[in-house]
PDB file of N, CA and C in Angstrom:
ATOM      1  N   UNK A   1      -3.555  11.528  -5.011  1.00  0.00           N
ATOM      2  CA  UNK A   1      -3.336  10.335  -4.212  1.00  0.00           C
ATOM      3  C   UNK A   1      -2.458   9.372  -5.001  1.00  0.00           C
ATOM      4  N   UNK A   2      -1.360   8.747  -4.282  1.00  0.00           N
ATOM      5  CA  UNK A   2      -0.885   7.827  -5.070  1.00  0.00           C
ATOM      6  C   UNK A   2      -0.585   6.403  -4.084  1.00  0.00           C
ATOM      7  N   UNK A   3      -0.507   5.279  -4.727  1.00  0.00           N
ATOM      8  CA  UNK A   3      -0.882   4.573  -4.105  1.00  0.00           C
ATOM      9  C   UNK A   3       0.276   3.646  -3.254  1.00  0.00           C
ATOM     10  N   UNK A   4       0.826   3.168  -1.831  1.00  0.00           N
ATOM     11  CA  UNK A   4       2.056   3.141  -1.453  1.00  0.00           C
ATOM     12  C   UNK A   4       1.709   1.789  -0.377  1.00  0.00           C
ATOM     13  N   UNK A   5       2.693   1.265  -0.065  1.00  0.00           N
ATOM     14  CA  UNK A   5       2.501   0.308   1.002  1.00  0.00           C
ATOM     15  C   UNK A   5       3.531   0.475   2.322  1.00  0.00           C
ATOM     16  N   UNK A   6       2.626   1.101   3.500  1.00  0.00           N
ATOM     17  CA  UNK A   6       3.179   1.167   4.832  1.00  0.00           C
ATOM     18  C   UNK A   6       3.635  -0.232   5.192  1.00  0.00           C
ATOM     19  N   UNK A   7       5.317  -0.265   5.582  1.00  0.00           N
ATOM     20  CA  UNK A   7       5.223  -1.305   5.957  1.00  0.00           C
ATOM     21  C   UNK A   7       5.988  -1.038   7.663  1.00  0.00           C
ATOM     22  N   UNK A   8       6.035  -1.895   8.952  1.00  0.00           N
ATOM     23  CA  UNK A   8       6.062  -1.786   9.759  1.00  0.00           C
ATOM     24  C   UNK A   8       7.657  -2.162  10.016  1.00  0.00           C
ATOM     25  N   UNK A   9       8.728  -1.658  10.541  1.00  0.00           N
ATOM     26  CA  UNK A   9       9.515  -1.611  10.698  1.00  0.00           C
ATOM     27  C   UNK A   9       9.814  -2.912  11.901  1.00  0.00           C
ATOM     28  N   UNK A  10       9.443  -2.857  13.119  1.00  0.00           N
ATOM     29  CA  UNK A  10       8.849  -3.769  14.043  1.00  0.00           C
ATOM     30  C   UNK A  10       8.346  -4.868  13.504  1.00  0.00           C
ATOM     31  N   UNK A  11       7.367  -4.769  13.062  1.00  0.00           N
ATOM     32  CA  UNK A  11       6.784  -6.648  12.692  1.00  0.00           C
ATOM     33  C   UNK A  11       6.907  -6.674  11.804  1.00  0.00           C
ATOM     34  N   UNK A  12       7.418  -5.987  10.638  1.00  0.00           N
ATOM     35  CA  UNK A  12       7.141  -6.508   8.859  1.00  0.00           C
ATOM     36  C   UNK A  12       5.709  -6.607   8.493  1.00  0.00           C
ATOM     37  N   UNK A  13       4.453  -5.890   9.264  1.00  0.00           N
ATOM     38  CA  UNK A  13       3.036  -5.843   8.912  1.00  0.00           C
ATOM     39  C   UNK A  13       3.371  -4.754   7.507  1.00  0.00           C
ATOM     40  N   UNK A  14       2.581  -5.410   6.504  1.00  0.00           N
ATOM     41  CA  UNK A  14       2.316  -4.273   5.580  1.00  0.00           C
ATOM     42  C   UNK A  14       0.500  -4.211   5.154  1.00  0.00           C
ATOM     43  N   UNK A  15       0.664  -2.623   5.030  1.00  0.00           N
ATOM     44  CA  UNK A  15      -0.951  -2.451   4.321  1.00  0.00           C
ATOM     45  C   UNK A  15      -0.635  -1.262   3.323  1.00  0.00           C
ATOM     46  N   UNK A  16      -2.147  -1.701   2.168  1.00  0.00           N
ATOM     47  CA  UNK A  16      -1.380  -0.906   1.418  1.00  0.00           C
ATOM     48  C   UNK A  16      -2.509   0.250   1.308  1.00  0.00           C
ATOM     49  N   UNK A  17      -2.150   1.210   1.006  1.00  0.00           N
ATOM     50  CA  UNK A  17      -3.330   2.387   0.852  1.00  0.00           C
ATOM     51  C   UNK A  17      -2.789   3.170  -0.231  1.00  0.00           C
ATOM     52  N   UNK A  18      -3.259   4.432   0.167  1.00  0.00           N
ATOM     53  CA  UNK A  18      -3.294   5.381  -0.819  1.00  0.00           C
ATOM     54  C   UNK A  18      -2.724   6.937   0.255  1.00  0.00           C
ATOM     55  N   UNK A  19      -2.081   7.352  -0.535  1.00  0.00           N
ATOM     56  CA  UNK A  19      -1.125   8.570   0.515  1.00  0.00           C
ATOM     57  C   UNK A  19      -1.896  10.065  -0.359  1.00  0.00           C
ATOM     58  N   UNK A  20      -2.070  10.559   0.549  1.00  0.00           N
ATOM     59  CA  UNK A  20      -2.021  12.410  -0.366  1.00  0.00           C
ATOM     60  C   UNK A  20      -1.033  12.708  -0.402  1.00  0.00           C
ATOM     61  N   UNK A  21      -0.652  13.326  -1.527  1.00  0.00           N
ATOM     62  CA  UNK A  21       0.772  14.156  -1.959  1.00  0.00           C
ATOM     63  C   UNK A  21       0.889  15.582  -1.046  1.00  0.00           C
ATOM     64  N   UNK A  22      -0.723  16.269  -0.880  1.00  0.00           N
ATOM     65  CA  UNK A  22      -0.287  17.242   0.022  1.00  0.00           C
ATOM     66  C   UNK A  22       0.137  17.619   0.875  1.00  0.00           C
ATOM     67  N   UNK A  23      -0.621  16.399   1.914  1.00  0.00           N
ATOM     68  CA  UNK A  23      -1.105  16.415   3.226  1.00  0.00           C
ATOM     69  C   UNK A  23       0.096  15.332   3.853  1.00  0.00           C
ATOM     70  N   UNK A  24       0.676  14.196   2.839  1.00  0.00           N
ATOM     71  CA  UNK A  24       1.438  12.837   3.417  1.00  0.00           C
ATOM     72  C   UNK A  24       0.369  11.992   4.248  1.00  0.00           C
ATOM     73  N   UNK A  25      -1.131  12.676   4.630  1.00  0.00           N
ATOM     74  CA  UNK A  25      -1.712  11.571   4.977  1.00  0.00           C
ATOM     75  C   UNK A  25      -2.350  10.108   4.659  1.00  0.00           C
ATOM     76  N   UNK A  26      -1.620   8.928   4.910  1.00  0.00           N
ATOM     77  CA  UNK A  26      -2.124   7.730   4.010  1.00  0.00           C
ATOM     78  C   UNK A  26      -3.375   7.369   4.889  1.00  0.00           C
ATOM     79  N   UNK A  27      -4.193   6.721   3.738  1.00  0.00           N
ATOM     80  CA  UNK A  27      -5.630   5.925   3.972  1.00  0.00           C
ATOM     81  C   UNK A  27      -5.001   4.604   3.670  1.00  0.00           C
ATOM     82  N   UNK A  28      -5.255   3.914   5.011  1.00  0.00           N
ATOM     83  CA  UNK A  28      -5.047   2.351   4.919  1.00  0.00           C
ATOM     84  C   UNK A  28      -6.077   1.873   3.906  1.00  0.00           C
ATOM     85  N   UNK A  29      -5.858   0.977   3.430  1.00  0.00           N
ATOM     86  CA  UNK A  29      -7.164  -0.149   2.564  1.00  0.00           C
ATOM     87  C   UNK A  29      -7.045  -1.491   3.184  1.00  0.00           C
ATOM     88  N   UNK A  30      -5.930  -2.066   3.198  1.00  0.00           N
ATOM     89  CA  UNK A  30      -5.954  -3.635   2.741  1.00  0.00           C
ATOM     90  C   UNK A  30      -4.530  -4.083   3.590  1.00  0.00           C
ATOM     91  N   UNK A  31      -4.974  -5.187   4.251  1.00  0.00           N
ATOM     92  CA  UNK A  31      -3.628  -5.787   5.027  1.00  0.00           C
ATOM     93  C   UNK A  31      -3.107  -6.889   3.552  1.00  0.00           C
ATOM     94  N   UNK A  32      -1.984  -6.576   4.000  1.00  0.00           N
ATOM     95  CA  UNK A  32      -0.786  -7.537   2.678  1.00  0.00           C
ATOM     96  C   UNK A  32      -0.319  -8.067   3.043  1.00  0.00           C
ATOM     97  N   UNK A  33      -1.018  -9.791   3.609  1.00  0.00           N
ATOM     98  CA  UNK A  33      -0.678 -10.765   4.028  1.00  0.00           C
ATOM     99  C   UNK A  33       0.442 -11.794   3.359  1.00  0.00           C
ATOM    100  N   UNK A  34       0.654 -11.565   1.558  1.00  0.00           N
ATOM    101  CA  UNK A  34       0.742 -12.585   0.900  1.00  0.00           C
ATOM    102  C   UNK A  34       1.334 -11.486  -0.224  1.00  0.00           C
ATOM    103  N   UNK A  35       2.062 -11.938  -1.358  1.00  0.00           N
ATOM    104  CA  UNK A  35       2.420 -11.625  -2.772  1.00  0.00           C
ATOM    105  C   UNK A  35       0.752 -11.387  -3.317  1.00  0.00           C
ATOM    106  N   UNK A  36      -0.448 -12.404  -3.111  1.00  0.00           N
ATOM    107  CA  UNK A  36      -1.525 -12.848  -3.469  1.00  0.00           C
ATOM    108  C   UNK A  36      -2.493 -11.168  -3.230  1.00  0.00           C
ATOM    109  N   UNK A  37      -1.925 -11.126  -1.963  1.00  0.00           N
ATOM    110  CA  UNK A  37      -2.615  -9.836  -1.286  1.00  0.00           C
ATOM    111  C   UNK A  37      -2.650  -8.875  -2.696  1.00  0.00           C
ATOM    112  N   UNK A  38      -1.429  -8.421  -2.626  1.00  0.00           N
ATOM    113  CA  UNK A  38      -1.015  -7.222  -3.386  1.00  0.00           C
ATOM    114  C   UNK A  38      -1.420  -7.153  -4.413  1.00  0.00           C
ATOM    115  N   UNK A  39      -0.987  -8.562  -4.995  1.00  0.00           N
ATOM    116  CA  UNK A  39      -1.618  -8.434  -6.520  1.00  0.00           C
ATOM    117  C   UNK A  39      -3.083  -8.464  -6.704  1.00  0.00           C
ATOM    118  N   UNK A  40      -4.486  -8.596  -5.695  1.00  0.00           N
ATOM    119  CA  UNK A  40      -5.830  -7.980  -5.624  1.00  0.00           C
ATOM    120  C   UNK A  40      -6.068  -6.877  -5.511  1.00  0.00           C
ATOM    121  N   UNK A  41      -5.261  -6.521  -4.708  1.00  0.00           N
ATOM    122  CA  UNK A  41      -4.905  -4.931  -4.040  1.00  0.00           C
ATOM    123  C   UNK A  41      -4.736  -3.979  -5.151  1.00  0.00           C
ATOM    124  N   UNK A  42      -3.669  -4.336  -6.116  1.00  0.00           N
ATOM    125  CA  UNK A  42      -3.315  -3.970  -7.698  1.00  0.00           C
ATOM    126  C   UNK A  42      -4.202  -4.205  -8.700  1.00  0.00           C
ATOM    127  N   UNK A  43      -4.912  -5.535  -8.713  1.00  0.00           N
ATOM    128  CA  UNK A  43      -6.163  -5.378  -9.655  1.00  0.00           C
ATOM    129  C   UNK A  43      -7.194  -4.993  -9.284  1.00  0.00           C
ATOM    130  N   UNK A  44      -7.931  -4.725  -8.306  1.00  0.00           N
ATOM    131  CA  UNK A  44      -8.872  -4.175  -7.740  1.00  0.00           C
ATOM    132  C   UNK A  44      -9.116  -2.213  -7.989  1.00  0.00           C
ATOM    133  N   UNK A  45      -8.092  -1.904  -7.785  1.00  0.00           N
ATOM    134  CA  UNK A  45      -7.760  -0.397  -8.090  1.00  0.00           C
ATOM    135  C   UNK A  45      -6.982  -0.196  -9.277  1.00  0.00           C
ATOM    136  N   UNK A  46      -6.796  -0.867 -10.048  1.00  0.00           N
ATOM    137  CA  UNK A  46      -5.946  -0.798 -11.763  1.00  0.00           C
ATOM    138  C   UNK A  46      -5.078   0.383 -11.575  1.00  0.00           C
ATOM    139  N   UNK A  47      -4.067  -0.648 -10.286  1.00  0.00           N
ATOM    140  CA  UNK A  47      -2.649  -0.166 -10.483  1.00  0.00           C
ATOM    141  C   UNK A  47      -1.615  -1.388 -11.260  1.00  0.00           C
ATOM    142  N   UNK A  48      -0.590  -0.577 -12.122  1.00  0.00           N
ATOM    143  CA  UNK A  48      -0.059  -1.128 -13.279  1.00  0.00           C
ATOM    144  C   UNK A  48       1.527  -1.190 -12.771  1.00  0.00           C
ATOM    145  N   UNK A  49       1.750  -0.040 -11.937  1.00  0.00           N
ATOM    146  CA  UNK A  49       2.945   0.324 -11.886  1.00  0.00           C
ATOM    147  C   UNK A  49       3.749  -0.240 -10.335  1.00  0.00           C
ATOM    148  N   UNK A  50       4.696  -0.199  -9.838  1.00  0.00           N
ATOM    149  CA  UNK A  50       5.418  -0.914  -8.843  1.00  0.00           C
ATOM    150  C   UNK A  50       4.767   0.391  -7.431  1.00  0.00           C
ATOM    151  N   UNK A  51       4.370  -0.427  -6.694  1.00  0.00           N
ATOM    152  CA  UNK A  51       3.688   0.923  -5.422  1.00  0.00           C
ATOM    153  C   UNK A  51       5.482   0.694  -4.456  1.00  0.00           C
ATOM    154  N   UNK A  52       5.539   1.776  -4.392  1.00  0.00           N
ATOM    155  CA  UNK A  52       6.803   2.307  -2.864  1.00  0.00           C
ATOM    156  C   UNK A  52       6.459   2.008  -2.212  1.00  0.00           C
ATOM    157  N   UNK A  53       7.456   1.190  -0.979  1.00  0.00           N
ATOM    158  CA  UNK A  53       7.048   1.289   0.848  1.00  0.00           C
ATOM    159  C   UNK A  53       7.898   2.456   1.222  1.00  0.00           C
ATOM    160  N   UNK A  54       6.713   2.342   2.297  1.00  0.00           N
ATOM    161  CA  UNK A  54       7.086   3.479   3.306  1.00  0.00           C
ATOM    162  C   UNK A  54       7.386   2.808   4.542  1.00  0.00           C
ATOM    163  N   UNK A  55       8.327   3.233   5.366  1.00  0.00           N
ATOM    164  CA  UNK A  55       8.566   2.713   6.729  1.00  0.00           C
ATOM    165  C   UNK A  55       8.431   3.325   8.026  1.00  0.00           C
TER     166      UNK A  55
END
């Protein structure tokens, strides 16, 4: 699993989850209302590194 942020092409909604590498299926977690969002989103799951959007 690595961890990525769907973002919506249409409204600019983003959430961020976690994708399988096998399958491409992402698990939503967390709507990313804010810069504020993300960076809980990032300390909460001790991610360090820059997450990809997906569109």
């Amino acid at each position: 699993m690595k961890p990525v942020i769907r973002a919506s092409i249409c409204t600019g909604e983003e959430v961020a989850g976690f994708k399988d590498i096998r399958t491409g299926k992402i698990e939503e977690i967390m709507l990313i209302r804010s810069p504020e969002d993300l960076e809980r989103f990032k300390e909460i799951y001790e991610i360090t590194e820059e997450i990809a959007k997906e569109y």
